[in-house]
Each structure stands twice: as structure tokens, then as C-alpha cells.
N, C-alpha and C. Protein backbone atom coordinates (compact mmCIF):
# COMPACT_ATOMS: atom_id res chain seq x y z
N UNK A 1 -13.49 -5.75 11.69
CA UNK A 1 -12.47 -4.87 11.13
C UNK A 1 -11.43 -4.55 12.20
N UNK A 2 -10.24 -4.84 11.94
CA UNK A 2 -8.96 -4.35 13.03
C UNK A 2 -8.91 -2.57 12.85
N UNK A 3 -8.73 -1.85 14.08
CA UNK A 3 -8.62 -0.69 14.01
C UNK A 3 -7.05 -0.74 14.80
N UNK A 4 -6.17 0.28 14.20
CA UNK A 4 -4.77 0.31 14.90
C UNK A 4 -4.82 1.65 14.83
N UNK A 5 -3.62 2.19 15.43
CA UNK A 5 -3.20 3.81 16.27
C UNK A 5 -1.75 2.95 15.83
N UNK A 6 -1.02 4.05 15.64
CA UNK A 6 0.43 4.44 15.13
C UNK A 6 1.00 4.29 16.80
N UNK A 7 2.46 3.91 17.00
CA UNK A 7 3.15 4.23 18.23
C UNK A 7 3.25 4.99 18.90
N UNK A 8 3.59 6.22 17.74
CA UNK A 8 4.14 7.48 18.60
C UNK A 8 2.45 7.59 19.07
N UNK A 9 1.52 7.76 18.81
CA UNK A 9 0.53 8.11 20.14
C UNK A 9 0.65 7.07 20.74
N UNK A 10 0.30 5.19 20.83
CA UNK A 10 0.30 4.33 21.59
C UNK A 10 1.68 4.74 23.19
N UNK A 11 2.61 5.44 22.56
CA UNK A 11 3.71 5.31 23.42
C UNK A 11 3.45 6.32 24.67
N UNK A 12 2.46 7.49 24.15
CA UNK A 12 2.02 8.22 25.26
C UNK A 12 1.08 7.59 26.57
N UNK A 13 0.67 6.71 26.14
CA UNK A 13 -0.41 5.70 26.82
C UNK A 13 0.56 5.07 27.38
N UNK A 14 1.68 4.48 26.94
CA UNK A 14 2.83 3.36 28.22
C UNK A 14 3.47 4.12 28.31
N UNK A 15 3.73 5.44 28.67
CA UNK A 15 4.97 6.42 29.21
C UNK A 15 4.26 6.55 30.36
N UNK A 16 3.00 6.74 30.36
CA UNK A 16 1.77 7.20 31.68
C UNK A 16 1.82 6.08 32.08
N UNK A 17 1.79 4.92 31.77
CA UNK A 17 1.16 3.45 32.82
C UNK A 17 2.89 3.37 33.37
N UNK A 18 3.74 3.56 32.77
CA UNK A 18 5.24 3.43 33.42
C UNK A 18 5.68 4.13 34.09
N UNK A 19 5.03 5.31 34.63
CA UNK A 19 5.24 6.10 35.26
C UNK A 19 4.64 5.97 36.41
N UNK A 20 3.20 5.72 36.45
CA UNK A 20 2.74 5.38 37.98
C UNK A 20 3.10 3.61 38.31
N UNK A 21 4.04 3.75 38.74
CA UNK A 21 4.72 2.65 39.72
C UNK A 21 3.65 2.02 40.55
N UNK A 22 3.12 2.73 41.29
CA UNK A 22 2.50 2.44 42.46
C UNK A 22 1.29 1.80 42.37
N UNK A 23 0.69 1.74 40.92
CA UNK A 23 -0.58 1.08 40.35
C UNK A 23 0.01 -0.25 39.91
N UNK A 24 -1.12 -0.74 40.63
CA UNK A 24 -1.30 -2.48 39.97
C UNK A 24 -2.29 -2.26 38.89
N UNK A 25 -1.42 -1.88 37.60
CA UNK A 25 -2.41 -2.30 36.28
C UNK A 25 -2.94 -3.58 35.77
N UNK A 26 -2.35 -4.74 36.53
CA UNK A 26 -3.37 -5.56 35.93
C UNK A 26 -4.48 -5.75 36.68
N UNK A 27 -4.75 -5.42 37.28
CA UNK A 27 -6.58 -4.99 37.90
C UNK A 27 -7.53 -4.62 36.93
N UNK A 28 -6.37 -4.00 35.99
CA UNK A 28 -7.09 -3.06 34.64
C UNK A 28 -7.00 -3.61 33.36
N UNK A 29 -6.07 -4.29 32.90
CA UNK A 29 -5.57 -4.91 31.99
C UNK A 29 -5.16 -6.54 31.65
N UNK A 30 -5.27 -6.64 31.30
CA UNK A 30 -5.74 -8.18 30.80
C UNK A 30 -3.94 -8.51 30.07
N UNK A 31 -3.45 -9.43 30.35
CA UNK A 31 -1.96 -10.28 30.38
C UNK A 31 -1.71 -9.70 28.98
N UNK A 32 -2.50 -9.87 27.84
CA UNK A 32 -2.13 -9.57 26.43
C UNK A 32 -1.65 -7.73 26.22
N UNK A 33 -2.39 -6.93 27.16
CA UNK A 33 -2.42 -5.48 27.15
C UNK A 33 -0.74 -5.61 27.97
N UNK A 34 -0.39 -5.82 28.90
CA UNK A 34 0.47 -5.69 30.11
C UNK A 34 1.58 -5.86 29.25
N UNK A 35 1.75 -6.99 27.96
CA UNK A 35 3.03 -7.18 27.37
C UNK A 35 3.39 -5.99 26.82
N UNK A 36 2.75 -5.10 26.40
CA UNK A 36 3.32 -3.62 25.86
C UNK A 36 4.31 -3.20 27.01
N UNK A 37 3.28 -2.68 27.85
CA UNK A 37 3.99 -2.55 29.08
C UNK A 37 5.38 -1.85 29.41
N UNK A 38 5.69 -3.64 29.19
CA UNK A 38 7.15 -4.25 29.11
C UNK A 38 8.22 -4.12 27.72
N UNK A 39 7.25 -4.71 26.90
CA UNK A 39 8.46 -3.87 25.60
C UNK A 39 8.59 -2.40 24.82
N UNK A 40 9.40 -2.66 24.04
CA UNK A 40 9.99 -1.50 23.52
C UNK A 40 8.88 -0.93 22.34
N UNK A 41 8.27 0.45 22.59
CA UNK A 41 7.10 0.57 21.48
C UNK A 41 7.90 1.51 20.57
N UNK A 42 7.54 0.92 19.10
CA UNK A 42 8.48 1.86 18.12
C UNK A 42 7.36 2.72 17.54
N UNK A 43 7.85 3.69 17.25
CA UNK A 43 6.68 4.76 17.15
C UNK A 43 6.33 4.69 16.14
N UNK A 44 6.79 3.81 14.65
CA UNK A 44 6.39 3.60 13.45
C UNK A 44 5.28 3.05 13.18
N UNK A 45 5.43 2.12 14.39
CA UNK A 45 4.75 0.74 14.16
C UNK A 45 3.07 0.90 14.37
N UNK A 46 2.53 -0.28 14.02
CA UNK A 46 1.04 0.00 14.46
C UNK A 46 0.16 -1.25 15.40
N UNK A 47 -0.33 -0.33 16.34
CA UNK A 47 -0.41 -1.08 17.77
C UNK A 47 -2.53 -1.31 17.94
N UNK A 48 -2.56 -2.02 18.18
CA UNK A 48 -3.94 -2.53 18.48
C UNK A 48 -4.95 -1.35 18.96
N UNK A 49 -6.10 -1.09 18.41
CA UNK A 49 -6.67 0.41 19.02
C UNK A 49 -7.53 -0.31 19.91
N UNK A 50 -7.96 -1.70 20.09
CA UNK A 50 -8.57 -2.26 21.25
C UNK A 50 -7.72 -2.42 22.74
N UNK A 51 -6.29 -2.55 22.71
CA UNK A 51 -5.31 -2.14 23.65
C UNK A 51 -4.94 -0.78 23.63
N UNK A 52 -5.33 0.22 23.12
CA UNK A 52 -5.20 1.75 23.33
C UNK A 52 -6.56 1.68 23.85
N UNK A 53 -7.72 1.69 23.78
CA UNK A 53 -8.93 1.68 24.60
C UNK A 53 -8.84 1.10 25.93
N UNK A 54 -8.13 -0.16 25.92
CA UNK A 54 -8.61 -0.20 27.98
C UNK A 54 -7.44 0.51 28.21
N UNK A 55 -5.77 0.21 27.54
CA UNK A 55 -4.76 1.69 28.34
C UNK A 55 -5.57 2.76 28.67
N UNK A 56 -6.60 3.64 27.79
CA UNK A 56 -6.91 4.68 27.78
C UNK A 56 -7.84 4.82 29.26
N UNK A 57 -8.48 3.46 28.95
CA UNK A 57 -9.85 3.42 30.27
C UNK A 57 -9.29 3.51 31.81
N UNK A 58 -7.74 2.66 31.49
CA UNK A 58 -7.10 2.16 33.09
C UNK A 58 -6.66 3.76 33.50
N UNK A 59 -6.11 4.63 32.32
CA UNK A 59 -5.73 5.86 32.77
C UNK A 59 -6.41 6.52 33.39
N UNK A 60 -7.67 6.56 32.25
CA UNK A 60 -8.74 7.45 32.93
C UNK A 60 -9.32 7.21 34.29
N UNK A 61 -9.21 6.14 35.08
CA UNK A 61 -9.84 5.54 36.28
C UNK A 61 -8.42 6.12 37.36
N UNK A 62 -7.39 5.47 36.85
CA UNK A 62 -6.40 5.40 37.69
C UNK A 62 -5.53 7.17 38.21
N UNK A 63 -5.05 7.24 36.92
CA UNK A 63 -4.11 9.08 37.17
C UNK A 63 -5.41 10.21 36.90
N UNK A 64 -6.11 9.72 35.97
CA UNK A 64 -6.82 11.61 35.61
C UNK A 64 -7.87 11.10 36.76
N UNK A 65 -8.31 9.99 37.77
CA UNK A 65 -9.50 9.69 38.35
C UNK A 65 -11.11 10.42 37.91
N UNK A 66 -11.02 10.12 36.71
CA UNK A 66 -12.45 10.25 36.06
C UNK A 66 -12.70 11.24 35.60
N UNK A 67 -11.36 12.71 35.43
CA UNK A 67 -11.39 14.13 35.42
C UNK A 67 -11.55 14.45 34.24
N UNK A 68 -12.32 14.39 33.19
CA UNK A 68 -12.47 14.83 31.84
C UNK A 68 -11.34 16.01 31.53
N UNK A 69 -11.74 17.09 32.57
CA UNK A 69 -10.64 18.29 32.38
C UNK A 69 -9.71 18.12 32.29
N UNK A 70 -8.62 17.22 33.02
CA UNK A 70 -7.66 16.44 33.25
C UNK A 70 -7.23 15.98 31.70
N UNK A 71 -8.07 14.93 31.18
CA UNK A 71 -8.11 14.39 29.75
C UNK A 71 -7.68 15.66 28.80
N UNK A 72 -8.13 16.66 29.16
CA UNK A 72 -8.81 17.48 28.25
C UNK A 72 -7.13 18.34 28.35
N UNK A 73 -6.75 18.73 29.55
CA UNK A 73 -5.17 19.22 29.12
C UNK A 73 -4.50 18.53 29.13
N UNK A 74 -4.12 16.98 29.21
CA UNK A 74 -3.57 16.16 28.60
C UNK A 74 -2.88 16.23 26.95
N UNK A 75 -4.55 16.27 26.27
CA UNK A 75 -4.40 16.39 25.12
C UNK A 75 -3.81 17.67 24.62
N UNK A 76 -3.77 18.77 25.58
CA UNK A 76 -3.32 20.06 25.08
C UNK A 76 -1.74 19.69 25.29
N UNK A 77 -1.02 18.89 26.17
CA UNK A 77 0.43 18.49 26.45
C UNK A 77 0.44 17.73 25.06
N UNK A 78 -0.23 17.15 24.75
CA UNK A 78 0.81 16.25 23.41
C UNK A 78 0.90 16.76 22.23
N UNK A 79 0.64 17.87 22.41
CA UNK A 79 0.77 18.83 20.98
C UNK A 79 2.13 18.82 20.54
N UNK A 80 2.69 19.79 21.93
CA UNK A 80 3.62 19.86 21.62
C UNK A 80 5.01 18.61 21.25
N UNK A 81 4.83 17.74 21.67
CA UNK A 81 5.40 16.73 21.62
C UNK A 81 4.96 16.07 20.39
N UNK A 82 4.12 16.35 19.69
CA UNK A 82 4.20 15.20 18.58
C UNK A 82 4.56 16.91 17.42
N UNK A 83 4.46 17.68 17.72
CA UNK A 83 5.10 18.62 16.71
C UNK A 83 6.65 18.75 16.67
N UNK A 84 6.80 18.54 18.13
CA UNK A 84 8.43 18.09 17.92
C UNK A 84 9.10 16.91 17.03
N UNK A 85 7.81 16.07 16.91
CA UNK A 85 8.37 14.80 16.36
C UNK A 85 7.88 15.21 14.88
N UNK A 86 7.07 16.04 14.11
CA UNK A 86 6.60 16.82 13.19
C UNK A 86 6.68 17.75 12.88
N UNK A 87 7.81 18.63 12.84
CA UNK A 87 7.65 19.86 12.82
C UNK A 87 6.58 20.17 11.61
N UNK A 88 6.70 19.87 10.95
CA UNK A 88 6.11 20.06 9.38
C UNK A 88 4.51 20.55 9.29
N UNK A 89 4.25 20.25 10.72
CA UNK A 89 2.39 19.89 10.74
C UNK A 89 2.49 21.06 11.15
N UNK A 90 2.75 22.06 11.81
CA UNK A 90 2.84 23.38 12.15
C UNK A 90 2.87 24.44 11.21
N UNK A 91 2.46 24.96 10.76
CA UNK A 91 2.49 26.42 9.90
C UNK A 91 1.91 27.79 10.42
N UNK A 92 3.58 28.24 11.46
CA UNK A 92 3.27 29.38 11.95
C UNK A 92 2.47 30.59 11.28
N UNK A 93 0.92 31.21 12.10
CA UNK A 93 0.24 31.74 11.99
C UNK A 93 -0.34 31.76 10.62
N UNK A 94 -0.73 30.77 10.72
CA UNK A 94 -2.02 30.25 9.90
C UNK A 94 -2.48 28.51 10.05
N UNK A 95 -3.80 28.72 11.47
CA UNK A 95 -4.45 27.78 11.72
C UNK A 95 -4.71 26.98 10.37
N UNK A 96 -5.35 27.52 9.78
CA UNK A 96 -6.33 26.86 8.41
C UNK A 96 -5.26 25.60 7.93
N UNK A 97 -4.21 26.10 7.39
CA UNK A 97 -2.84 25.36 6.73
C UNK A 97 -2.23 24.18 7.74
N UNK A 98 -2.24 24.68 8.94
CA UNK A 98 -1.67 23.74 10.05
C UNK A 98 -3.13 22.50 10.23
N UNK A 99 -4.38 22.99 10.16
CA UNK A 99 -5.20 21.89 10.34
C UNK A 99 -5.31 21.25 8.64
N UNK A 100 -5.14 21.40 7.93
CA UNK A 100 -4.79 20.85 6.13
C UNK A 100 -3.67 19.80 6.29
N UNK A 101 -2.59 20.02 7.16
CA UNK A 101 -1.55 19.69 7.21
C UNK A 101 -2.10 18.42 7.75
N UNK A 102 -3.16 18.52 9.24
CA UNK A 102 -2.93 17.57 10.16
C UNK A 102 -4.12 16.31 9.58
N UNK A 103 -4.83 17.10 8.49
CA UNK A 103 -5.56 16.09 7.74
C UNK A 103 -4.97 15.18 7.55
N UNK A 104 -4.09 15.71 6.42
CA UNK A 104 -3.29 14.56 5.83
C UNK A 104 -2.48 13.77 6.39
N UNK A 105 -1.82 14.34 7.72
CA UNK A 105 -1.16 13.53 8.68
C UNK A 105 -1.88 12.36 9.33
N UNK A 106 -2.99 13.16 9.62
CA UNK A 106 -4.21 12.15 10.26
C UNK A 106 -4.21 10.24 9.71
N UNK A 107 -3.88 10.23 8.53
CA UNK A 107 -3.67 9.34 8.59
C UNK A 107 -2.55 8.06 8.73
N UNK A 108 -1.63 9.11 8.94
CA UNK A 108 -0.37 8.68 9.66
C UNK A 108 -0.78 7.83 10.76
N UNK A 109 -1.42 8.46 11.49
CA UNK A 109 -1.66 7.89 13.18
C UNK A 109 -2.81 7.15 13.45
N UNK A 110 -3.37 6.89 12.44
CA UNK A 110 -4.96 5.63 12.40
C UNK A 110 -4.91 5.07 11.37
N UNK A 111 -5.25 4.13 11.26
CA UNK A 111 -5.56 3.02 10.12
C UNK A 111 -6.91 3.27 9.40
N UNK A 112 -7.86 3.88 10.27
CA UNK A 112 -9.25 4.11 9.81
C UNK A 112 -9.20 5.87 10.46
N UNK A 113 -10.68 6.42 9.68
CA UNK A 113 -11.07 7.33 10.07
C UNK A 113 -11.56 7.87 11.15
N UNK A 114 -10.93 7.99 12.49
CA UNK A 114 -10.68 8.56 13.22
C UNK A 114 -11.68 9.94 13.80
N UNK A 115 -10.94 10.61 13.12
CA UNK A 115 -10.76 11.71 12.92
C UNK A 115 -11.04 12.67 11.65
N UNK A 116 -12.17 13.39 11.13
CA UNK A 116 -12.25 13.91 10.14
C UNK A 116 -12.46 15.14 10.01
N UNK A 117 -11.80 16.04 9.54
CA UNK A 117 -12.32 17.92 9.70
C UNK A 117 -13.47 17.87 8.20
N UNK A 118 -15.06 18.22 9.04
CA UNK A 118 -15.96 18.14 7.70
C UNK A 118 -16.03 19.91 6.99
N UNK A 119 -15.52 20.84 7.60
CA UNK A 119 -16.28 21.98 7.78
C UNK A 119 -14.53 21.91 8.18
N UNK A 120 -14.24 23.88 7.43
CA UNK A 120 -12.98 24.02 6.96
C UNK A 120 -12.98 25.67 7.01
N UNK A 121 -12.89 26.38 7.54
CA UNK A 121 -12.62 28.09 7.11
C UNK A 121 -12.21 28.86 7.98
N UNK A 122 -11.84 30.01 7.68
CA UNK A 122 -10.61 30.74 8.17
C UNK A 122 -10.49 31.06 9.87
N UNK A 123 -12.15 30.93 10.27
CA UNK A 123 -12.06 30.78 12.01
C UNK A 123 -12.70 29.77 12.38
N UNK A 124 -12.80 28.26 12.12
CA UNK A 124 -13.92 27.37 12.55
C UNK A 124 -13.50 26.14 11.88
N UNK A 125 -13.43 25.19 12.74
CA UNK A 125 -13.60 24.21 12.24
C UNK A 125 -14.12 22.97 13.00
N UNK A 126 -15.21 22.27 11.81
CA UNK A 126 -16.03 21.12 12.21
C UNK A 126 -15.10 19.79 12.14
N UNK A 127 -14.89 19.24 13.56
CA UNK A 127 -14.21 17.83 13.61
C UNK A 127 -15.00 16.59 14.18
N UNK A 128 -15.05 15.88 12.72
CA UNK A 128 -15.89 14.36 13.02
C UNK A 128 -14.77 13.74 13.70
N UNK A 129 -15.57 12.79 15.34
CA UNK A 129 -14.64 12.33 16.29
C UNK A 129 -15.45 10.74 15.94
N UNK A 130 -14.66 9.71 15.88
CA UNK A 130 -15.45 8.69 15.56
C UNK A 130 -14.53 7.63 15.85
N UNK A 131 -13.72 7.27 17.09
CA UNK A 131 -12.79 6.06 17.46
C UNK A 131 -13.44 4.72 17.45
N UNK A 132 -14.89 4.74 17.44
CA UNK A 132 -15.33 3.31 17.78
C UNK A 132 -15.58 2.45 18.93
N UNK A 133 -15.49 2.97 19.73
CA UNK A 133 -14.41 3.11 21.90
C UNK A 133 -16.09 2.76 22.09
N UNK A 134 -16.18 1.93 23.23
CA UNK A 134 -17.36 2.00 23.57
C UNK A 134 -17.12 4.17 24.71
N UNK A 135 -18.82 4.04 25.13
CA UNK A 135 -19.00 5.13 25.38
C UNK A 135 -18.02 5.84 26.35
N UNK A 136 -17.68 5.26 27.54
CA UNK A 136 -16.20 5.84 28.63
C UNK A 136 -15.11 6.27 27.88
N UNK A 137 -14.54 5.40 26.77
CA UNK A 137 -13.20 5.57 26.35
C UNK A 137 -13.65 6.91 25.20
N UNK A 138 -14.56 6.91 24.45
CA UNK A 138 -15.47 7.55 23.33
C UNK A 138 -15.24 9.16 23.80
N UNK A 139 -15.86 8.93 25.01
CA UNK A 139 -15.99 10.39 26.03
C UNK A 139 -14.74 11.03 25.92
N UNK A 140 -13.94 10.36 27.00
CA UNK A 140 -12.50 10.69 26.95
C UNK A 140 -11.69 10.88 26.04
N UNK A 141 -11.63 9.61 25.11
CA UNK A 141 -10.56 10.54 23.52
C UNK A 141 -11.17 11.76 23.27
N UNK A 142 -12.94 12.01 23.08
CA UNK A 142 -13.36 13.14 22.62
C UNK A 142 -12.56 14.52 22.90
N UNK A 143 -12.44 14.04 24.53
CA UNK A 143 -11.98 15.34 25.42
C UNK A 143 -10.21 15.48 25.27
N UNK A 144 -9.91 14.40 25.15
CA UNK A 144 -8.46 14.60 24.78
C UNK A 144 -8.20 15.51 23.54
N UNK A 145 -9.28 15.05 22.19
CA UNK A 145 -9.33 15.82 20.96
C UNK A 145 -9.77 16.85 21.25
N UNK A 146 -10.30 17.35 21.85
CA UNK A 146 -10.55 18.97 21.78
C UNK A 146 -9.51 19.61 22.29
N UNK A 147 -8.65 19.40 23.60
CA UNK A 147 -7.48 19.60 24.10
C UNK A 147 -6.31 19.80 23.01
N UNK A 148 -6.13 18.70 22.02
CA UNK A 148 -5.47 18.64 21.21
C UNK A 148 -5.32 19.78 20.22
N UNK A 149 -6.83 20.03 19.61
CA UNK A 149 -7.18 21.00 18.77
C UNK A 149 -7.08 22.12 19.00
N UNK A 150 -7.22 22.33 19.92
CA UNK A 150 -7.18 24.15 21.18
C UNK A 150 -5.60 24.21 21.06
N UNK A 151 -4.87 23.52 21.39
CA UNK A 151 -3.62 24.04 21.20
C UNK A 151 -2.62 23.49 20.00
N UNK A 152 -3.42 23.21 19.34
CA UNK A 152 -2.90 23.38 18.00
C UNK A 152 -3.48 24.46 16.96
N UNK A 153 -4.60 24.97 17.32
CA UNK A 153 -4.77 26.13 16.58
C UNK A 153 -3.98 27.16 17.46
N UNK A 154 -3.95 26.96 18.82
CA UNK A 154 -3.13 28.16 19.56
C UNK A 154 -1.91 28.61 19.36
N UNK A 155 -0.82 26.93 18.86
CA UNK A 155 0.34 27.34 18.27
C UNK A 155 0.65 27.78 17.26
N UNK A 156 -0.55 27.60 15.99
CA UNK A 156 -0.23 27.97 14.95
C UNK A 156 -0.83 29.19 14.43
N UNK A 157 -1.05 29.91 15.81
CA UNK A 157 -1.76 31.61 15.61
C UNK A 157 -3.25 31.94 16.29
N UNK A 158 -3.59 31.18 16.02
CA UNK A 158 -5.59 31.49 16.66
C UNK A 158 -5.05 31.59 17.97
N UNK A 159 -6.08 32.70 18.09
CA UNK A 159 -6.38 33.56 19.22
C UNK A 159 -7.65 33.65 20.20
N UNK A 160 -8.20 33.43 21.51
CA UNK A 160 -9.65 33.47 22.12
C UNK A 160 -10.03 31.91 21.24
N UNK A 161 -9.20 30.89 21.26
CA UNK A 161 -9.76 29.57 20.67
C UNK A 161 -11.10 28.87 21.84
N UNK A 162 -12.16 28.90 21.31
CA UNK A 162 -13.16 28.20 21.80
C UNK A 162 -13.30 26.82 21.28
N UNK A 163 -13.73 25.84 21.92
CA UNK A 163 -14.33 24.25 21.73
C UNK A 163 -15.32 23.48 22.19
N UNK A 164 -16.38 23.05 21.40
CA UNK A 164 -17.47 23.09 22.09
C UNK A 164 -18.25 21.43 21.33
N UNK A 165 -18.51 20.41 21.94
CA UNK A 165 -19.04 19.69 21.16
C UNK A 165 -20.60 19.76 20.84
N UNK A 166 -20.94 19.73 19.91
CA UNK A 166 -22.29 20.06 18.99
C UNK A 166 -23.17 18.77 19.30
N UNK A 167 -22.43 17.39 19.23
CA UNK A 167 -22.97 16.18 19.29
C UNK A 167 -22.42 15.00 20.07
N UNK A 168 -22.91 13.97 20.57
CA UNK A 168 -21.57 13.74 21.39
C UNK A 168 -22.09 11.89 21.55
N UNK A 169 -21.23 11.10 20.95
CA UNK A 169 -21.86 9.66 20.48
C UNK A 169 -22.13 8.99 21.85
N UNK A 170 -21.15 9.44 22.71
CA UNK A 170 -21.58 8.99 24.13
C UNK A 170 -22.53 8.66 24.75
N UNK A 171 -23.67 10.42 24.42
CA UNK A 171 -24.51 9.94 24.61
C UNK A 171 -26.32 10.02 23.55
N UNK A 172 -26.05 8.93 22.36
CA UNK A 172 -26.63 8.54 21.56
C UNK A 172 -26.74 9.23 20.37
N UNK A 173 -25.51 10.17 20.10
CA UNK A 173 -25.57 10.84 18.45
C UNK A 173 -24.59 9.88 18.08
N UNK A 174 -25.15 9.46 16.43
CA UNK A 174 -23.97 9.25 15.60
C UNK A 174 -22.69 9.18 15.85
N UNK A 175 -22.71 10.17 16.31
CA UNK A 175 -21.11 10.38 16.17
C UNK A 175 -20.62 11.59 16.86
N UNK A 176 -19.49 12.40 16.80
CA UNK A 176 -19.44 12.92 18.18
C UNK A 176 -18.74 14.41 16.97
N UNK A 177 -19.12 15.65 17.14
CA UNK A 177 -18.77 16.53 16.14
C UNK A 177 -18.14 17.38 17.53
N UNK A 178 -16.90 18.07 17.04
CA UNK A 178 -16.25 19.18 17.89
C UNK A 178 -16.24 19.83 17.09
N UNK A 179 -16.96 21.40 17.75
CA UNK A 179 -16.96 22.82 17.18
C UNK A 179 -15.61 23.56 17.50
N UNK A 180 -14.71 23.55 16.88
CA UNK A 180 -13.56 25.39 17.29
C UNK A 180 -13.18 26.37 16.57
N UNK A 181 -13.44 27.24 17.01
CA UNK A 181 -14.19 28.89 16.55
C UNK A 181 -12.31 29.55 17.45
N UNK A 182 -11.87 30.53 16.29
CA UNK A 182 -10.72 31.02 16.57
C UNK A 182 -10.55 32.83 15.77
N UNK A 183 -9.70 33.74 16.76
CA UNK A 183 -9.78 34.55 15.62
C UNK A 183 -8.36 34.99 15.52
N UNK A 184 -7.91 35.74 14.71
CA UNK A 184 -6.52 35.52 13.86
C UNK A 184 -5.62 37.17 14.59
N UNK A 185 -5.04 37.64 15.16
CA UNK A 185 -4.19 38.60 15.54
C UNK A 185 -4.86 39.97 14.52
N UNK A 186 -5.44 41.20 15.00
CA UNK A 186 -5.74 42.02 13.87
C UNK A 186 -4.07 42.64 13.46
């Protein structure tokens, strides 16, 4: 089965490899990955999720050097940036509506299920993490998605946002569940 990722995230992955100059990525990347690189990524388009996995791996080795935490506010930076490119997914102060929103968006940016919120209510929500990544890359999106989620309930009102994974496929569950528990301005 081909799994693809949408541009506008693929493009965050070659904004970072184009930016550190000073890395010889093909140490990391294989001639077919490197042609991105070089061309122009349209953010419509849909880009290989087996070339978003070693981008993801070369990153993780190379700029975050193995820093999960690192990963982890990463993902809290592209919030804002893909809400700029979305305003719509945002629904000031009210988490619940803004993660409804990003359901349905969700599939904007994957070809497959990804990403699934199983568990839905007014301070909490259960997110099935399921990229397919062997276990390194698995880890890391995980941690990018919780990053993600923390400040997207943060912009859209939740308050004291906690994130906590329950299960984690990395290392030998199913599948990888993120807990975040939020509470709303009295």
C-alpha cells in the first residue's frame, strides 16, 4: 500500500534539510530522497511518506541530535504555521470544535489514517498515532504529535494542557495512543 503526506507538511521537512548547509545529507539519504531537496515542493501535492520517514530520521540524527524534546517543540512551531495556511482549523476558545475541525482536515494531509481522535470531550482527548514508520521515525512523529496537539489546544483556549502517551508502538503496543487532558478559562 503507498502511504503519502500532503506538501505543506513534506515542505517543513526540506525547509530544515535546506537550511543546514553544513550537512552532507546524502550520508542520510539515498539519490531518489535528495531530488526533493532540489525541487520546488507544492504544498498541494502528495509526496511519498517513505521519503518523509528517512527526511524525518536524517533530521532527527542530524539538527534535533536524537532530542525527542527537541521533536516535541518542533511540533509545537508548526502549529502555528499551518494555521496560518488554515485559518479555518482554529476556533477561538473552544478546543473541542478546533480538534472536530482538525479531524476532518486530517485528511487533507495523509492519504491513510494517520492520525485518529478515538475519545472526544470537553477536556480530553484520545489520539490514535499510527504512521507505519518503523520504530525511530514512529517515536519521533509520536513526539512531534503531541507537540502539535499541546499547542493547538493552547491556541484554541485550553489551559494547564497536559500530554501523556498511554501506549507507545515503539515499544511493542499496537499502536501508539496520546492522552491530552485540558481545562477551559473559569
Amino acid at each position: 500500500m503507498s502511504r503519502n503526506v500532503k506538501g505543506v507538511l513534506f515542505a517543513d521537512y526540506i525547509r530544515m534539510i535546506r537550511s543546514q548547509k553544513d550537512i552532507d545529507w546524502a550520508r542520510h539519504l539515498p539519490p531518489e530522497d535528495l531530488v526533493y531537496v532540489l525541487k520546488k515542493i507544492v504544498p498541494t501535492a502528495w509526496y511519498p511518506m517513505e521519503t518523509f520517514e528517512r527526511l524525518g530520521n536524517a533530521i532527527l540524527k542530524e539538527v534535533a541530535l536524537g532530542d525527542l524534546d527537541a521533536v516535541r517543540m518542533w511540533g509545537r512551531f508548526s502549529v502555528d504555521q499551518l494555521v496560518a495556511s488554515f485559518p479555518i482549523l482554529l476556533a477561538k476558545g473552544d478546543p473541542v470544535e478546533t480538534l472536530m475541525r482538525f479531524r476532518v482536515h486530517r485528511e487533507t494531509f495523509f492519504d491513510f489514517q494517520a492520525l485518529a481522535l478515538s475519545t472526544l470531550v470537553q477536556d480530553h482527548v484520545h489520539v490514535v498515532v499510527s504512521y507505519y514508520m518503523g520504530a525511530t521515525a514512529e517515536e519521533a512523529a509520536s513526539f512531534q504529535t503531541m507537540g502539535f496537539f499541546e499547542r493547538l489546544i493552547e491556541l484554541s483556549g485550553g489551559l494547564d494542557v497536559h500530554a501523556r502517551f498511554s501506549q507507545k508502538s515503539w515499544a511493542g503496543a499496537p499502536h501508539t495512543m496520546l492522552e491530552v487532558d485540558w481545562r477551559m478559562p473559569d
